[in-house]
Protein backbone atom coordinates (compact mmCIF):
# COMPACT_ATOMS: atom_id res chain seq x y z
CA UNK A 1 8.20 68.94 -51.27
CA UNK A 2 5.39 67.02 -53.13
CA UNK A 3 5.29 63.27 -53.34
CA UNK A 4 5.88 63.40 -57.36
CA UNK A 5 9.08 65.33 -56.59
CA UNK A 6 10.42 63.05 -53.83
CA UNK A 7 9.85 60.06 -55.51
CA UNK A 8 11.51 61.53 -58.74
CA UNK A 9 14.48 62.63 -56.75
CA UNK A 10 17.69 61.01 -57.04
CA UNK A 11 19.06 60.85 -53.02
CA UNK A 12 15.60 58.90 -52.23
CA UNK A 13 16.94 56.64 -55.20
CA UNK A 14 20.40 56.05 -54.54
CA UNK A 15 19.56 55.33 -51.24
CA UNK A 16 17.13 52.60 -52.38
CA UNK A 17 19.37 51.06 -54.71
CA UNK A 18 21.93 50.92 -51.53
CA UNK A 19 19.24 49.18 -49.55
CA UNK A 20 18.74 46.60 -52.35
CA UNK A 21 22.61 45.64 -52.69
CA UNK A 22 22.97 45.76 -48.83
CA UNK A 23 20.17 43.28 -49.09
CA UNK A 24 21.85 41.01 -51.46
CA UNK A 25 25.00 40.89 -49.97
CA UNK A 26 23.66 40.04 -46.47
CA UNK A 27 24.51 35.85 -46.53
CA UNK A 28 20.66 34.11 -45.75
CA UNK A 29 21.42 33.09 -42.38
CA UNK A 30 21.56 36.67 -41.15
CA UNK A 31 17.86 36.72 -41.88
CA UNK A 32 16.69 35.04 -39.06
CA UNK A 33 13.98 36.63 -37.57
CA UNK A 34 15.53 38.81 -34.13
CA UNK A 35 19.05 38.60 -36.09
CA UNK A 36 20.62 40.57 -38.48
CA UNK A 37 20.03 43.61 -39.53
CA UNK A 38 16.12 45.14 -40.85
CA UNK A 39 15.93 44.40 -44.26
CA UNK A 40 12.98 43.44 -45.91
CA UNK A 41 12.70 39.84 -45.96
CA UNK A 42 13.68 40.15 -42.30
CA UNK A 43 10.74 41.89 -41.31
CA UNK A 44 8.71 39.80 -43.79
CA UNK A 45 9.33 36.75 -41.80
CA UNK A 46 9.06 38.03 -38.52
CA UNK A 47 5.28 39.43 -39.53
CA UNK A 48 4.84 35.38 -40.83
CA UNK A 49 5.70 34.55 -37.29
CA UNK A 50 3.63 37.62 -35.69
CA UNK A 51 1.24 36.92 -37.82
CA UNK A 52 0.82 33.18 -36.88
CA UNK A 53 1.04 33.72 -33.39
CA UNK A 54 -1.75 36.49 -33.21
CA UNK A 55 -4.29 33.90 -34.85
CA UNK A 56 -3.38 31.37 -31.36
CA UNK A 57 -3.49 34.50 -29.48
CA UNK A 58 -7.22 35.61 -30.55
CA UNK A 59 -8.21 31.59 -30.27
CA UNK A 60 -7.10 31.13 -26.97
CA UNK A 61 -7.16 34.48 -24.78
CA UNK A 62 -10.86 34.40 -24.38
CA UNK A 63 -13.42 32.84 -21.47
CA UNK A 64 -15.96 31.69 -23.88
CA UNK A 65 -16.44 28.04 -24.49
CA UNK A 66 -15.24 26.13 -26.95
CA UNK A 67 -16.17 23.30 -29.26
CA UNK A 68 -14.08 19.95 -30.13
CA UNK A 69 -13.42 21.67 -33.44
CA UNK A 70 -12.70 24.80 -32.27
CA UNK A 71 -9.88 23.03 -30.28
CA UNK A 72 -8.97 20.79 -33.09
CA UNK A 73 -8.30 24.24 -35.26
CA UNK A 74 -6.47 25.75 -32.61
CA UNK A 75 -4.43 22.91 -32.06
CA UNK A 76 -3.15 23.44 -35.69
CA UNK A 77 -2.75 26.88 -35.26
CA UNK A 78 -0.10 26.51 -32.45
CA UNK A 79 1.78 23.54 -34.56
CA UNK A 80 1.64 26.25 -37.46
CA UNK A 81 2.91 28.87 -34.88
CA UNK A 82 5.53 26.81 -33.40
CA UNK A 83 6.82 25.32 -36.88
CA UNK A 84 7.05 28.81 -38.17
CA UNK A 85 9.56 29.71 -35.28
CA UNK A 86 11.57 26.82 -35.15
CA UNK A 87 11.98 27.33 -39.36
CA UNK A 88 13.97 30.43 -38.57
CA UNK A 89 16.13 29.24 -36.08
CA UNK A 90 14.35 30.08 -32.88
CA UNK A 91 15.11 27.88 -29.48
CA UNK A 92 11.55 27.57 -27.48
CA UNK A 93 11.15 28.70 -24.30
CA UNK A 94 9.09 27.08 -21.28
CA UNK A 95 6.31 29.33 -22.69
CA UNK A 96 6.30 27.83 -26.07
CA UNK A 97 6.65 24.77 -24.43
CA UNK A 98 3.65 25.00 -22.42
CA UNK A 99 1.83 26.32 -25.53
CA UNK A 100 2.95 23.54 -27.40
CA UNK A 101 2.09 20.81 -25.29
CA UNK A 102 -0.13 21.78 -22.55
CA UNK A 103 -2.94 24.23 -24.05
CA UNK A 104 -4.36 21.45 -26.05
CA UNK A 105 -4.66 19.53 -23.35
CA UNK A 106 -5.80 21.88 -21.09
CA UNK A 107 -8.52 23.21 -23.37
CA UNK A 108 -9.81 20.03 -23.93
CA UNK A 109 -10.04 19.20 -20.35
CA UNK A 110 -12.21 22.41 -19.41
CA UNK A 111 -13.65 23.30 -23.11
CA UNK A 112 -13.20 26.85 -22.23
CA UNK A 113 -10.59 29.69 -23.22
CA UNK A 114 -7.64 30.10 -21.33
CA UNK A 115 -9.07 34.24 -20.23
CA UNK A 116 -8.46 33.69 -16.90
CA UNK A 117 -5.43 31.97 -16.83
CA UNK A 118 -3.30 34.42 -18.32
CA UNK A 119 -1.99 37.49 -17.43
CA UNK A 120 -4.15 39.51 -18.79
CA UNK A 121 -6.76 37.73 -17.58
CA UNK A 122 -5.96 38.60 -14.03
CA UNK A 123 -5.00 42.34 -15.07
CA UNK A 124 -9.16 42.66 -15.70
CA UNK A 125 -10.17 40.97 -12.72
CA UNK A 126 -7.76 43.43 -11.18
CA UNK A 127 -9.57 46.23 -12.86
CA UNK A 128 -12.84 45.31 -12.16
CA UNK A 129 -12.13 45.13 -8.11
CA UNK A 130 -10.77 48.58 -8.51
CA UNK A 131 -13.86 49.85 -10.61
CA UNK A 132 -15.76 47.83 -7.46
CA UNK A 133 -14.10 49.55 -4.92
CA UNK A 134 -14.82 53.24 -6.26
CA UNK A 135 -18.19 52.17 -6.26
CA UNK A 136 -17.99 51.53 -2.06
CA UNK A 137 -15.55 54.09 -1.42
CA UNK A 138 -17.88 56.00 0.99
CA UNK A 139 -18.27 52.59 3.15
CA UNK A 140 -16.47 53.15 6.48
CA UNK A 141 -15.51 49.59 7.18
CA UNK A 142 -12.94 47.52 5.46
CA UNK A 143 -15.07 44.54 6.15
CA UNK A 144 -18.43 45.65 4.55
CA UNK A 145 -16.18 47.34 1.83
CA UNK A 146 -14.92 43.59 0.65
CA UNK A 147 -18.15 41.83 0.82
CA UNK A 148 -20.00 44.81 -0.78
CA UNK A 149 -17.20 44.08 -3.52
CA UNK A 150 -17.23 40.28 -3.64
CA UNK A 151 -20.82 39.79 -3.93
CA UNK A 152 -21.19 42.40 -7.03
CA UNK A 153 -17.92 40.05 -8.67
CA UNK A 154 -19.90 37.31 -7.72
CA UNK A 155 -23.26 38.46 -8.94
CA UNK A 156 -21.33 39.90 -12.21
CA UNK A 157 -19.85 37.05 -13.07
CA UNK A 158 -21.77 33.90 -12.77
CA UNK A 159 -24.53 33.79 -14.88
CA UNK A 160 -26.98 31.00 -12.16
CA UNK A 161 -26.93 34.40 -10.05
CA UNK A 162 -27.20 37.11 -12.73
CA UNK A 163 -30.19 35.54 -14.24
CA UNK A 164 -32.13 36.08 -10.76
CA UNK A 165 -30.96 39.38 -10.33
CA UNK A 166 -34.70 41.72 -10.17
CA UNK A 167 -33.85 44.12 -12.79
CA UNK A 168 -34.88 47.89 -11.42
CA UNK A 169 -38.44 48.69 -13.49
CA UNK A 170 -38.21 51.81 -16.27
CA UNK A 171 -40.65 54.56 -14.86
CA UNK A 172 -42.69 56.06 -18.15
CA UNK A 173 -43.42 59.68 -17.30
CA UNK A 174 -46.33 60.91 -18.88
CA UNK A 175 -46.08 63.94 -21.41
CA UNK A 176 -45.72 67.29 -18.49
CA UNK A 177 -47.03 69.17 -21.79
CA UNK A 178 -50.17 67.81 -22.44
CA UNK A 179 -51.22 67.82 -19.08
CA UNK A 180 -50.98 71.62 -18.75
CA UNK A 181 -52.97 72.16 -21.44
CA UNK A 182 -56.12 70.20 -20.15
């Protein structure tokens, strides 16, 4: 059935016209975001909340480092966050608590994002040793295995190292055409 048709046809109609009064009967307190049932300015707040708390995420899950202003922005992100969940009702947990009060701090302290603090953080490292360890697989003893794998993190990861790393030299081949023509 075509769009034009649906749209035109009087079930889809009814049915939003149900919605709507469903909507308006619902008393406001139900629409606290994680209560109630899915109506649209349920979901509309709880994307205001997603919303708010992907900006912190993208600030903060990083291992880059960061400037006094950089801080001072995320620092109102996370009051914007954590105002935005308390509006609707929400209790906050020891992780919003340590978001709250201890990120700020913490990021001002070490002026670098929280990466490798996190969960995810570790779930990379943890994939990178893997990656490591395919690369050694063929290495007979445990031992040599680990220090093959801890020197390429090490190497990887810290830039004093990495920058005296002697990069292998590109070999130009000469044109295998002209020279069979001379």
């Amino acid at each position: 059935m075509p769009i034009s048709q649906l749209l035109k046809s009087t079930a889809l109609i009814t049915k939003l016209q149900t919605i709507r009064e469903l909507e308006k009967s619902i008393e406001k307190d139900d629409f606290k975001v994680g209560a109630g049932p899915l109506t649209t300015a349920n979901v509309l707040k709880k994307h205001k909340v997603d919303s708010k708390y992907s900006i912190v995420e993208q600030k903060i899950n990083h291992t880059r480092s960061l400037t006094t202003e950089e801080i001072k922005e995320i620092d109102n992100n996370i009051h914007d966050f954590v105002g935005e969940f308390r509006k609707y009702g929400h209790s906050i947990t020891p992780k919003m608590h340590m978001l709250e009060k201890h990120v700020v701090p913490t990021l001002k302290r070490w002026q670098i994002g929280l990466g490798l603090l996190n969960e995810q953080g570790g779930e990379q490292i943890h994939a990178a040793f893997n990656r490591q360890a395919r690369s050694v697989y063929g290495v007979q003893s445990e031992m040599r295995k680990m220090i093959s794998i801890m020197r390429n993190h090490l190497t990887l990861t810290s830039p004093q190292i990495n920058s005296k790393v002697v990069k292998p030299k590109k070999i130009l081949r000469k044109d295998c055409t002209n020279s069979a023509e001379e």
